[in-house]
Protein backbone atom coordinates (compact mmCIF):
# COMPACT_ATOMS: atom_id res chain seq x y z
CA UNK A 1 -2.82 27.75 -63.11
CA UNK A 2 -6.18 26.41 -63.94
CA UNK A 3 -8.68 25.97 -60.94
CA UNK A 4 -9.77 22.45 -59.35
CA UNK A 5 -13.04 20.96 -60.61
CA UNK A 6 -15.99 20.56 -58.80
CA UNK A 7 -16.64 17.03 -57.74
CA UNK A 8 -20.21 16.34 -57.72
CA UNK A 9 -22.57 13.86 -56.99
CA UNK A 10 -23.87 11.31 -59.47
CA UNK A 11 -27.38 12.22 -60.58
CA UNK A 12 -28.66 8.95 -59.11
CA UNK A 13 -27.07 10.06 -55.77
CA UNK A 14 -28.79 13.36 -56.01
CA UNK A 15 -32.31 12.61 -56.87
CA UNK A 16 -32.49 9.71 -53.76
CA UNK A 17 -32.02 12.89 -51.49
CA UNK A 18 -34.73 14.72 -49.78
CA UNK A 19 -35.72 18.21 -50.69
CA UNK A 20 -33.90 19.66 -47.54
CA UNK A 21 -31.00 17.22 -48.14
CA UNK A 22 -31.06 18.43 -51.83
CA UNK A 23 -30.60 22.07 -50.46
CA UNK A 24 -27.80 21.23 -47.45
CA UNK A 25 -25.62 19.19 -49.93
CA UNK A 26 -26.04 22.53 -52.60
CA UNK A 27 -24.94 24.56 -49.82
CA UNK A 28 -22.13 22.54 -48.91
CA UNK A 29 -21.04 22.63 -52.65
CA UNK A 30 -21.42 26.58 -52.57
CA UNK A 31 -19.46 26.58 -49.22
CA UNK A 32 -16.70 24.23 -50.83
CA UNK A 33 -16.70 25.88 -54.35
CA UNK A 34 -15.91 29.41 -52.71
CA UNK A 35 -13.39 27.80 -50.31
CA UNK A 36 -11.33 26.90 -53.46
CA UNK A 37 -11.66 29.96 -55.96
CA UNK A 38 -11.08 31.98 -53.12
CA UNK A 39 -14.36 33.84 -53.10
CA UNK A 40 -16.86 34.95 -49.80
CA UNK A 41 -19.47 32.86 -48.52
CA UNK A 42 -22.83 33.02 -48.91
CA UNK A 43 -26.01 31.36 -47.81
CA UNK A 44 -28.13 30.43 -51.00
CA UNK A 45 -31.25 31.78 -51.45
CA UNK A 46 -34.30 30.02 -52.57
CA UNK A 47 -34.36 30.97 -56.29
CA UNK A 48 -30.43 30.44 -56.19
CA UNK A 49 -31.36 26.36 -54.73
CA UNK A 50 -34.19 26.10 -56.89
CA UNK A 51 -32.02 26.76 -59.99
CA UNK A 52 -29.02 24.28 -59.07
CA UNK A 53 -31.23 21.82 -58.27
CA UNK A 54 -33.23 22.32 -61.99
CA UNK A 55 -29.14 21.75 -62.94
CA UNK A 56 -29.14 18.64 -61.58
CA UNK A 57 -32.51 17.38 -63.69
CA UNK A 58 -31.01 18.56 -66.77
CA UNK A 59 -31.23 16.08 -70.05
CA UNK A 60 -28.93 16.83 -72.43
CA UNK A 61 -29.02 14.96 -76.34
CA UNK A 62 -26.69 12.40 -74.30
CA UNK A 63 -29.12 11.34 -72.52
CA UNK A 64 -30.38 8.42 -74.77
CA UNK A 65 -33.26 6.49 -74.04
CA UNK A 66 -31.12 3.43 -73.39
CA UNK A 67 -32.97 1.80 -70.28
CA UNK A 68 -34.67 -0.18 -72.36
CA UNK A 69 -31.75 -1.36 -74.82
CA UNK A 70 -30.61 -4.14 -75.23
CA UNK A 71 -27.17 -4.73 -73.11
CA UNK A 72 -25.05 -4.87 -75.96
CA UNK A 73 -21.10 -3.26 -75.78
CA UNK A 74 -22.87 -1.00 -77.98
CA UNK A 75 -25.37 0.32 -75.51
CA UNK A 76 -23.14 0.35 -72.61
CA UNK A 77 -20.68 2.01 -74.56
CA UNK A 78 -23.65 4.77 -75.23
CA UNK A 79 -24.47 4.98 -71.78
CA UNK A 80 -20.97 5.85 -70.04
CA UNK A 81 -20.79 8.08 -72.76
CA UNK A 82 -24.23 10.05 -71.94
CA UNK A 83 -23.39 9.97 -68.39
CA UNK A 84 -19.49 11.91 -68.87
CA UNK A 85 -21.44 13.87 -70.98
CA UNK A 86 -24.23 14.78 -68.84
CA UNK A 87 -21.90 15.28 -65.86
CA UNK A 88 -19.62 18.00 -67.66
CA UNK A 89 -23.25 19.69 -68.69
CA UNK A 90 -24.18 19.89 -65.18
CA UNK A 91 -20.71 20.50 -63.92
CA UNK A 92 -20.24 24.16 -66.01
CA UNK A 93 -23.74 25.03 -64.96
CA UNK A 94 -23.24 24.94 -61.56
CA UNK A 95 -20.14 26.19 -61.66
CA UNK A 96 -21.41 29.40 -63.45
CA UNK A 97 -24.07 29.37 -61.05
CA UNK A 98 -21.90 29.78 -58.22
CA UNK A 99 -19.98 32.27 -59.38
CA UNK A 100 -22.52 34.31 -60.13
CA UNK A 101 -24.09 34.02 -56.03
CA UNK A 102 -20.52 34.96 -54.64
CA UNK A 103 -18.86 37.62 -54.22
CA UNK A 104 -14.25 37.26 -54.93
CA UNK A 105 -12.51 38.23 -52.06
CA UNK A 106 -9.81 39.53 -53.82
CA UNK A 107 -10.89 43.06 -56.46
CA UNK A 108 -9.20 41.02 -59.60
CA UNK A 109 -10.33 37.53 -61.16
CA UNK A 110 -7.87 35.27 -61.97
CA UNK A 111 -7.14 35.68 -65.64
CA UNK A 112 -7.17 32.95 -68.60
CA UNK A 113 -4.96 30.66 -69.33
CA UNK A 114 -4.00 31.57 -72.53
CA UNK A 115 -4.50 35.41 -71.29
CA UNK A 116 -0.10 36.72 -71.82
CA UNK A 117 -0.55 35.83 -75.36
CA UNK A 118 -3.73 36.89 -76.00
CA UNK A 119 -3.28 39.97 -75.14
CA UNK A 120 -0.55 40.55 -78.05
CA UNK A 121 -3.72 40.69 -80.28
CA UNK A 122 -6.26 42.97 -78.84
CA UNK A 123 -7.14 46.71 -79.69
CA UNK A 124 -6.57 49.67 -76.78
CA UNK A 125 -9.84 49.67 -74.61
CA UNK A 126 -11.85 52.64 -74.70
CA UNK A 127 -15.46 53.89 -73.25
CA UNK A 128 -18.22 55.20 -74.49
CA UNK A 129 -17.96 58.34 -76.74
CA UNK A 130 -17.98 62.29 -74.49
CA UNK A 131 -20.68 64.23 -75.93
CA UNK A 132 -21.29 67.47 -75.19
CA UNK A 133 -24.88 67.16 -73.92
CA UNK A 134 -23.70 63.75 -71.27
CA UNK A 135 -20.50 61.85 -70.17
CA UNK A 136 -21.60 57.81 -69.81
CA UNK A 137 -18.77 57.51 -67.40
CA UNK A 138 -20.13 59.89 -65.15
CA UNK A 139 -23.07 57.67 -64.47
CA UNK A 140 -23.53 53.73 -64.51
CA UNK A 141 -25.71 52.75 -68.19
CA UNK A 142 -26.31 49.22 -67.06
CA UNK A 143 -27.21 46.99 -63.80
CA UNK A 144 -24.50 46.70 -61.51
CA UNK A 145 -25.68 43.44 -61.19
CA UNK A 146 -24.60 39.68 -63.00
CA UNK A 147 -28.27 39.23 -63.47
CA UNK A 148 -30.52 40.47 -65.49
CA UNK A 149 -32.68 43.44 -63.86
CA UNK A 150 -35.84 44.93 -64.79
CA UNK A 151 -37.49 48.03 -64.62
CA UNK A 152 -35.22 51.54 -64.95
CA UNK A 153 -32.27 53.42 -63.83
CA UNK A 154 -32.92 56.91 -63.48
CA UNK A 155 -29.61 59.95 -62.28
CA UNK A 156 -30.65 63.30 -62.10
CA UNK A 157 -27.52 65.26 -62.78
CA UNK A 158 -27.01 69.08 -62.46
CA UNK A 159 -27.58 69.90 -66.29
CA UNK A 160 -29.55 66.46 -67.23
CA UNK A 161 -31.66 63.95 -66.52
CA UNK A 162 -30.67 60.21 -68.07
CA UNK A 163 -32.71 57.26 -68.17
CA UNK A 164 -31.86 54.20 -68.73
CA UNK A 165 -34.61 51.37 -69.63
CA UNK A 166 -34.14 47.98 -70.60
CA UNK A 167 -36.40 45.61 -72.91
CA UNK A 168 -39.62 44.00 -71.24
CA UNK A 169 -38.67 40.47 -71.75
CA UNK A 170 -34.65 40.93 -71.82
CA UNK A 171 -34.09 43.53 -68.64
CA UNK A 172 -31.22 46.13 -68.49
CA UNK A 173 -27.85 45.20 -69.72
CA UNK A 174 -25.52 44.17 -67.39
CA UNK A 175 -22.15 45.74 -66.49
CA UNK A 176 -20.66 42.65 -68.33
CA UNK A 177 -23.17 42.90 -71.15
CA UNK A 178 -21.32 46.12 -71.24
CA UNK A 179 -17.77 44.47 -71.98
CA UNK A 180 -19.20 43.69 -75.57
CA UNK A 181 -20.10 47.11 -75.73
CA UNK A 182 -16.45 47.84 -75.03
CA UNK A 183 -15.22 45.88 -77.59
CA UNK A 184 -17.39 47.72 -80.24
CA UNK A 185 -16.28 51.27 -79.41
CA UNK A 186 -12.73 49.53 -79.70
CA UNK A 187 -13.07 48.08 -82.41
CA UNK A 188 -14.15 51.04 -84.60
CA UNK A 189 -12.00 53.39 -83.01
CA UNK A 190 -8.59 51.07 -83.92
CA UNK A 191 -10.28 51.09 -87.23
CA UNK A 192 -10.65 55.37 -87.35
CA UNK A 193 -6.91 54.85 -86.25
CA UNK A 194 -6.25 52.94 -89.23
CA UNK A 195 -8.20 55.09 -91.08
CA UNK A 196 -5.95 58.30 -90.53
CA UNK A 197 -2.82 56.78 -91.06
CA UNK A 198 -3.66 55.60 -94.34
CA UNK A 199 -5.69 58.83 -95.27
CA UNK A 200 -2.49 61.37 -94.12
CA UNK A 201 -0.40 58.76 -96.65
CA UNK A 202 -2.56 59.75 -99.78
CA UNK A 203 -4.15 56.44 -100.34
CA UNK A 204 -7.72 57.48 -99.91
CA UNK A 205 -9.02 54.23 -97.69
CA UNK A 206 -12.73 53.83 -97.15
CA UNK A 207 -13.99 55.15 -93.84
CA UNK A 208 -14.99 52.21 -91.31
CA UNK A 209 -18.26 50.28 -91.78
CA UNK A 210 -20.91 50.84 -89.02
CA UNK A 211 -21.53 46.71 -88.75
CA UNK A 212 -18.84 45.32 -86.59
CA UNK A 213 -18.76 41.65 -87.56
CA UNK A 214 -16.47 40.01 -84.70
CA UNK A 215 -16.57 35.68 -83.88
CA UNK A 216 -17.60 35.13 -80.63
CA UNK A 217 -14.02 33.32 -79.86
CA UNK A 218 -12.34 37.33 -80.28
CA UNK A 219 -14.76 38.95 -78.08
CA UNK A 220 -13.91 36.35 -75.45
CA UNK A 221 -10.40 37.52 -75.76
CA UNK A 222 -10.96 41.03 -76.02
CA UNK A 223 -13.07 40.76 -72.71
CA UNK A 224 -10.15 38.16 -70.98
CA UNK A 225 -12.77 35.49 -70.63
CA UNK A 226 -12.36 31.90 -70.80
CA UNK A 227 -13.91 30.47 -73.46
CA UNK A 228 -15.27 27.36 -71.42
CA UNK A 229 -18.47 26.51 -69.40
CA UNK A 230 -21.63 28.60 -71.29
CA UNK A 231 -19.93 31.78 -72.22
CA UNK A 232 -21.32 31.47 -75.91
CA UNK A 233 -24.63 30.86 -74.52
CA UNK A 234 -23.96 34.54 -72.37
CA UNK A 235 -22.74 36.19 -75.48
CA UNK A 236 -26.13 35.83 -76.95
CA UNK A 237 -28.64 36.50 -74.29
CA UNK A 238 -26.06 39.53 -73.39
CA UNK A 239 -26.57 40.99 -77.24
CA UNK A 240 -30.53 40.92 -76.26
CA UNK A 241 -30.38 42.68 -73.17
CA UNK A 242 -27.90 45.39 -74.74
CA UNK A 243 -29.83 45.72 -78.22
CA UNK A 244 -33.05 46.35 -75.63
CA UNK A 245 -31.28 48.95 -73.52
CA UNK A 246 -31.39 52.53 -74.17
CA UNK A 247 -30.32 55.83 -72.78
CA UNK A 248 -32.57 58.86 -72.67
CA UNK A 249 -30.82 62.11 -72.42
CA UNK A 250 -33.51 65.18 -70.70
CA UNK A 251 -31.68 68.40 -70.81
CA UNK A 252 -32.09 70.81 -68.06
CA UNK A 253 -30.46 73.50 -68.90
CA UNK A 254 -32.16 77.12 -68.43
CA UNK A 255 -34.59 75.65 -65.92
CA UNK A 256 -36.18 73.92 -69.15
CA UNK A 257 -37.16 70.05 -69.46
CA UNK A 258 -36.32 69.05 -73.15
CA UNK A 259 -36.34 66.02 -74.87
CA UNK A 260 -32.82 65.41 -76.56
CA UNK A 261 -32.52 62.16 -77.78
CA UNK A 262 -33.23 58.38 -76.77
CA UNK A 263 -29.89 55.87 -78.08
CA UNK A 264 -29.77 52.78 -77.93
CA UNK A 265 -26.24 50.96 -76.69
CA UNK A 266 -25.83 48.37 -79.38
CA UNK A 267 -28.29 48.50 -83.40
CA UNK A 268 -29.33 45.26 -84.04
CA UNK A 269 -27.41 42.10 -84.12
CA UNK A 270 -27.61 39.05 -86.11
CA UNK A 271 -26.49 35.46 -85.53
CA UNK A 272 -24.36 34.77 -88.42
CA UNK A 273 -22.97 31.21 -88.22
CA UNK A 274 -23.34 29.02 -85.01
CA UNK A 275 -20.47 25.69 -85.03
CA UNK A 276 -21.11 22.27 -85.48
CA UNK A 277 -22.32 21.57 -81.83
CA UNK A 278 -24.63 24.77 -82.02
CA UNK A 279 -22.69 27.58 -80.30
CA UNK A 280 -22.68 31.15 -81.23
CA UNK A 281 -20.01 31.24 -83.43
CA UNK A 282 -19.87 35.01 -85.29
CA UNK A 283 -22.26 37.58 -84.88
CA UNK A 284 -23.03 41.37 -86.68
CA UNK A 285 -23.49 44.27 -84.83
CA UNK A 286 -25.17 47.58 -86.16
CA UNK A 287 -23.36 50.21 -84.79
CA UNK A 288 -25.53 52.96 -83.61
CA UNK A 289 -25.23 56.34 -84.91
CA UNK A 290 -23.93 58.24 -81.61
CA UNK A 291 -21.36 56.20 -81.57
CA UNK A 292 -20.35 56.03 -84.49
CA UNK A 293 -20.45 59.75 -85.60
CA UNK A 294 -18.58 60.66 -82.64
CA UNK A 295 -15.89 58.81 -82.96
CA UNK A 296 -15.53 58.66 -87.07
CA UNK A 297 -15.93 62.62 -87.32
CA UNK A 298 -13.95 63.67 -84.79
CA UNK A 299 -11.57 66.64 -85.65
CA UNK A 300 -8.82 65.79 -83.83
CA UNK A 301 -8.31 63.62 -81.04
CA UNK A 302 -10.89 60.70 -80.49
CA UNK A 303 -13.71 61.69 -78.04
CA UNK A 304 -12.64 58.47 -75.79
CA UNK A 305 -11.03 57.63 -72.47
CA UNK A 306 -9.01 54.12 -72.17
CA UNK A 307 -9.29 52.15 -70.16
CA UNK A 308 -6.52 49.93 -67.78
CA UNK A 309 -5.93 46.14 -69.76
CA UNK A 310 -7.18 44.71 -66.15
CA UNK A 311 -10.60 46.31 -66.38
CA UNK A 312 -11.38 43.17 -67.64
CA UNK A 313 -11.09 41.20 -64.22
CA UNK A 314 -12.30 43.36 -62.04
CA UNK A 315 -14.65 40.83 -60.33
CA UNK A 316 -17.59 42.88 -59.01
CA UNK A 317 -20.20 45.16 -60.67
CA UNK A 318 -19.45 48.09 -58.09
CA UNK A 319 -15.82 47.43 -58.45
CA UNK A 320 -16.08 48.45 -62.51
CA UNK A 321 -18.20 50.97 -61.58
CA UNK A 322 -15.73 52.84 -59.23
CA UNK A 323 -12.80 52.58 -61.96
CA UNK A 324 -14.67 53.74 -64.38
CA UNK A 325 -15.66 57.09 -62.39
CA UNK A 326 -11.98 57.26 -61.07
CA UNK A 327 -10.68 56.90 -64.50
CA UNK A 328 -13.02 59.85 -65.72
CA UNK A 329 -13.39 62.11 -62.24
CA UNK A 330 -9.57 61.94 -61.51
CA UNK A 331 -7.94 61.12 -64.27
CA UNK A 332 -3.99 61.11 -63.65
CA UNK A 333 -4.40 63.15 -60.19
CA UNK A 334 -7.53 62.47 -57.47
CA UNK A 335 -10.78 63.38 -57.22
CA UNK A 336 -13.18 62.66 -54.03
CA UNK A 337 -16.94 61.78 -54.49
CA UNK A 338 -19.27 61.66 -51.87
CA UNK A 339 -20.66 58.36 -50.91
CA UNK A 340 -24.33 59.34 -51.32
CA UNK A 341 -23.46 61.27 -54.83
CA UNK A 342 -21.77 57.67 -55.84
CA UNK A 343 -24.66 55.53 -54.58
CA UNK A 344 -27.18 57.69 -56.61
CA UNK A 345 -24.68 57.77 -59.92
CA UNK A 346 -24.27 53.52 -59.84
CA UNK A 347 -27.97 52.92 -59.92
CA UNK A 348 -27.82 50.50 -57.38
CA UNK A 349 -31.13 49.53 -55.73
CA UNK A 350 -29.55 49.05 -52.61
CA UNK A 351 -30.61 50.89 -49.83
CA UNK A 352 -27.81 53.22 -48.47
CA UNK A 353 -26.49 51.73 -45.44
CA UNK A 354 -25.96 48.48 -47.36
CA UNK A 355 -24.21 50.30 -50.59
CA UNK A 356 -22.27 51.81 -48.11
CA UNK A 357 -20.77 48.38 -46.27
CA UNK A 358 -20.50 47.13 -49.79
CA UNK A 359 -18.24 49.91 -50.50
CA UNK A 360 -16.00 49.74 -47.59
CA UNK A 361 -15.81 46.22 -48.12
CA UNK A 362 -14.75 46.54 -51.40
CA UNK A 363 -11.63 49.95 -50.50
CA UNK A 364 -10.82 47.17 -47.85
CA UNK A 365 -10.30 44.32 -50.45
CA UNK A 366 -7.85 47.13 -52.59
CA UNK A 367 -5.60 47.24 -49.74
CA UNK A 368 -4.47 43.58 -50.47
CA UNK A 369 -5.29 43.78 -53.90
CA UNK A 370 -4.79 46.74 -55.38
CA UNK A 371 -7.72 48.03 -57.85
CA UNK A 372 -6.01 49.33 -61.62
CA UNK A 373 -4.28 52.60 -61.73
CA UNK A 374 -6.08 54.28 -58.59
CA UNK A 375 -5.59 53.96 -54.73
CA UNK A 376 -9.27 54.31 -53.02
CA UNK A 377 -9.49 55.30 -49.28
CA UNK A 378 -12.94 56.10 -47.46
CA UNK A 379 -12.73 59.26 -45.64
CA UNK A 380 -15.76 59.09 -42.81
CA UNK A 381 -16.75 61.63 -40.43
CA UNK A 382 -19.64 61.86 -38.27
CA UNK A 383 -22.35 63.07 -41.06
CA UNK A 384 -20.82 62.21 -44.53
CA UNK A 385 -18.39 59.48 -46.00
CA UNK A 386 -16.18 60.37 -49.04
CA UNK A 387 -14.35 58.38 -51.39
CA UNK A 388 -10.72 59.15 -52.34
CA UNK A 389 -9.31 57.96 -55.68
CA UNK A 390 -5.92 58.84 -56.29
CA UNK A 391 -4.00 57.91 -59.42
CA UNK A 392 -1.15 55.35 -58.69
CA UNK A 393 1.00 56.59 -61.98
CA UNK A 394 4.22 57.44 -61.27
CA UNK A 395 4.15 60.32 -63.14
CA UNK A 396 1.02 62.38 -61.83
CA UNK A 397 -0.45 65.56 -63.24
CA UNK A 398 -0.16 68.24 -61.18
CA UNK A 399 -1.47 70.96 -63.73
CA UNK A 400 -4.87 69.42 -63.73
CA UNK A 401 -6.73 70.84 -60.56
CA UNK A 402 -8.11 68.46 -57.88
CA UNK A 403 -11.98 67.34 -59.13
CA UNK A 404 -14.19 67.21 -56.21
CA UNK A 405 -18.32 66.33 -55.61
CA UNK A 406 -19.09 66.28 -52.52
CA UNK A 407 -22.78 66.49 -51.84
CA UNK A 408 -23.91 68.01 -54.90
């Protein structure tokens, strides 16, 4: 079921308002706007007003000068059409706005509408590549958060020491930046699939190229997005930020510091054809070498976990992050983390206490809506807090011992 439309002011109605009636009527549209996609409340901040209300200025090539026109059915005609125009403009923008400043109260977005057919077409979903040296699931390689973040992640694990640094002007990638990443991996390793198959036939197929060359329209798919509003705008600022982000591996080991390697998530990327109203239509991705090696040359098995089809709508940055460690950590049995080992692992630049209520909000929220595959449950005592995430499979794994990190 597709959601209700925002009804918004004209921009004549908008620009006779005050500053502080500018903000109150914003606020009232944030209030109403969460009320009907079902998502928390929040009280907008100053940068969050300043950049709705920039929204409401915005010209688009609709916007004719027609003011001074003669009134010809001609120029009216122009005009209605520059203000429907101009509306819808400003109408996506603050709707992506909004969701951006709250929070869903349920764990899953509400998929596309086309989504059941969709997903007919897509590849498995797997993560990045386990290398001997670092798992990327152990640890979060992106911001947590929808915006873009500057400055660097460091975890210091028990064998290694990762960094992750983003570019100057583009920040870190985000974690859904990271769904294009995704798609990559998934991409090539459907094609190693292919690969085999044909190879154990005799017919001696080429081995997969390392530029992925997907449209825009199939990574919206792949990643269960709608493909309104300004996703292709997203796409492309997203490639920046991941092109610019790169992990740097320290080893440990042997009470030595030593430089392994620095790689970046995504090579470079090219626009390749844009549409006739100047979207991103197809783009080329380089895809870099530790990647690629590790999943073309592997001897047996593919070095990759999946991951669950509803991945994808998970709403919230901490949300993916917590799957993601479940899916590695416990795999088909449980594993408990605790909180303060989690809080370091995510990156977040939340202070403790706060990661902490996030967190219990967030097992809370899985209670009515379940989170993919596992069942989470905070276990709190006096000193520590632990999180619990049990597989919900109905055929567990018993062999597999229970995985446990407690305070270490």
């Amino acid at each position: 079921m597709s959601r209700p439309k925002l009804n918004l002011l004209s921009r004549e109605e908008f620009a006779a308002f005050s500053l502080h009636e500018k903000n109150a009527y914003l606020q009232e549209l944030a209030d109403r706007f969460a009320a009907q996609h079902d998502r928390e409340q929040v009280i907008l901040d100053k940068n969050a007003l300043s950049r709705l209300r920039r929204y409401y200025s915005r010209r688009v090539w609709a916007d004719l000068k027609l003011g001074d026109a003669p009134a010809s059915p001609l120029n009216k005609a122009l005009g209605r059409l520059a203000e429907t125009i101009r509306s819808e403009a400003v109408r996506e923008d603050v709707t992506a706005a909004l969701l951006q400043e709250t929070t869903s109260r349920t764990v899953l977005r509400t998929a596309p509408d086309d989504d059941a057919q969709l997903m007919f077409f897509v590849p498995a979903i797997y993560d990045a590549p386990i290398k001997d040296d670092v798992n990327l699931m152990d640890v979060a390689p992106f911001s947590l958060s929808k915006r873009a973040r500057t400055g660097i992640i460091q975890y210091e694990l028990k064998d290694s020491l990762i960094t992750i640094e983003g570019g100057a002007e583009t920040g870190l990638a985000t974690v859904f930046d990271y769904d294009i990443f995704l798609n990559m991996v998934s991409a090539l390793a459907d094609e190693v699939r292919r690969y085999r198959v044909e190879d154990g036939k005799g017919l001696r197929p080429s081995l997969p190229s390392k530029v992925y060359r997907p449209s825009v329209a199939h990574i919206l798919k792949f990643c269960r997005r709608s493909s309104g509003g300004r996703q292709y705008e997203e796409i492309e600022a997203a490639l920046g930020r991941l092109s610019k982000t790169t992990i740097k591996v320290t080893n440990l080991s042997g009470g030595k510091r030593r430089q392994v390697d620095s790689r970046p998530l995504i090579g470079e990327y090219r626009i390749i054809s844009k549409t006739a109203t100047g979207k991103v239509d197809e783009v080329e991705v380089t895809i870099p070498d530790w990647v690629y090696l590790s999943i073309v040359r592997a001897d047996k098995s593919l070095p990759l976990l999946t991951l669950h089809e509803d991945y994808f709508l998970i709403s919230s940055g901490l949300g993916r992050f917590i799957y993601r460690l479940a899916r590695k950590a416990a795999g088909k049995t449980e594993a408990r983390y605790g909180v303060r080992e989690i809080h370091k692992r995510s990156g977040s630049p939340q202070e403790y206490r706060f990661f902490l209520r996030d967190l219990k909000e967030l097992v809370t929220r899985t209670q009515a809506f379940p989170m993919p595959d596992y069942e989470l449950t905070l276990e709190e005592s006096k000193d520590s807090a632990k999180l619990l995430m049990r597989f919900r499979g109905d055929e567990a794994a018993p062999a597999e011992p229970l995985a446990e990190t407690a305070n270490h």
